[in-house]
Protein backbone atom coordinates (compact mmCIF):
# COMPACT_ATOMS: atom_id res chain seq x y z
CA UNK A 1 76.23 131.74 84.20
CA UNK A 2 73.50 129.78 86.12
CA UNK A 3 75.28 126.91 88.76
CA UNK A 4 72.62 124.33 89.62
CA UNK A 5 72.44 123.25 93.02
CA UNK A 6 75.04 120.55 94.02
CA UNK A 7 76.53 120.77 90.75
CA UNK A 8 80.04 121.18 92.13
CA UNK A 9 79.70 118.94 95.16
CA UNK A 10 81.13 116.31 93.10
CA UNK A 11 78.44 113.52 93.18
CA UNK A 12 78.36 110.25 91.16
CA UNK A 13 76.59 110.23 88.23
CA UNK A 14 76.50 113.97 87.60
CA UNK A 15 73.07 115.37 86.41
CA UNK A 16 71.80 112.37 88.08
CA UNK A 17 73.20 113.80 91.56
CA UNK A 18 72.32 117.68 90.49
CA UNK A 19 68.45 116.38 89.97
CA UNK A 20 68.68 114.63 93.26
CA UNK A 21 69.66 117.47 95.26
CA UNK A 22 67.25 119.77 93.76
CA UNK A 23 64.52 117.38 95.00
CA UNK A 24 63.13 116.34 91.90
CA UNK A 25 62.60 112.26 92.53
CA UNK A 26 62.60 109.35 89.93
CA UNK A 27 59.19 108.85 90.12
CA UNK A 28 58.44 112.13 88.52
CA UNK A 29 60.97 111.90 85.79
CA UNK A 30 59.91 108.18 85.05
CA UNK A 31 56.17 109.25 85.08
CA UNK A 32 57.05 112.43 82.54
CA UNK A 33 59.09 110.21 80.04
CA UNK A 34 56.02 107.46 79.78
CA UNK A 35 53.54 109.74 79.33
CA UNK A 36 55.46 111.70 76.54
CA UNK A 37 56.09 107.93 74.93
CA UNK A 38 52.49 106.78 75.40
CA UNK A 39 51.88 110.95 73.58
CA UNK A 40 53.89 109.59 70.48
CA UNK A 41 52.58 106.38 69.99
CA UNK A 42 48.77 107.65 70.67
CA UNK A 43 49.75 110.42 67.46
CA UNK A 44 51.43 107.66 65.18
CA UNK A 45 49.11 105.68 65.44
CA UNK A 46 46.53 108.53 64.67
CA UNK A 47 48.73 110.01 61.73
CA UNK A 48 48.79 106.59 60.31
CA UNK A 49 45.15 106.26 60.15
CA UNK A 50 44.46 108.97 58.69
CA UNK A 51 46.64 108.33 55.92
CA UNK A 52 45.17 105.17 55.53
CA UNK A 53 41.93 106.52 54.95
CA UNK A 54 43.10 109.15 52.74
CA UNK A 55 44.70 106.78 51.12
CA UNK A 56 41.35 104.50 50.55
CA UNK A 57 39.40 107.59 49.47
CA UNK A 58 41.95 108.67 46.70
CA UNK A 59 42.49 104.95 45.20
């Protein structure tokens, strides 16, 4: 079975402590989860356009 680096070191916060040691920083992780937020609302608010306007044309 696959042991991440640092997993058994015993660090605070667990996976927190594994991504730190693997050298994967905050910044990246923050920057990642935005853009996949910013992603979702962009398609929402495309999905419910289009339904409004489907909507418009079928009334």
């Amino acid at each position: 079975m696959y042991k991440p680096p640092g997993a058994g070191v015993g660090t605070a916060g667990g996976s927190v402590g594994t991504l730190a040691t693997t050298g994967a920083d905050l910044g990246w992780w923050l920057a990642a989860g935005v853009t996949l937020i910013a992603l979702g609302v962009i398609a929402m608010i495309a999905v419910h356009q289009r339904n409004r306007k489907l909507h418009r044309e079928v009334s």
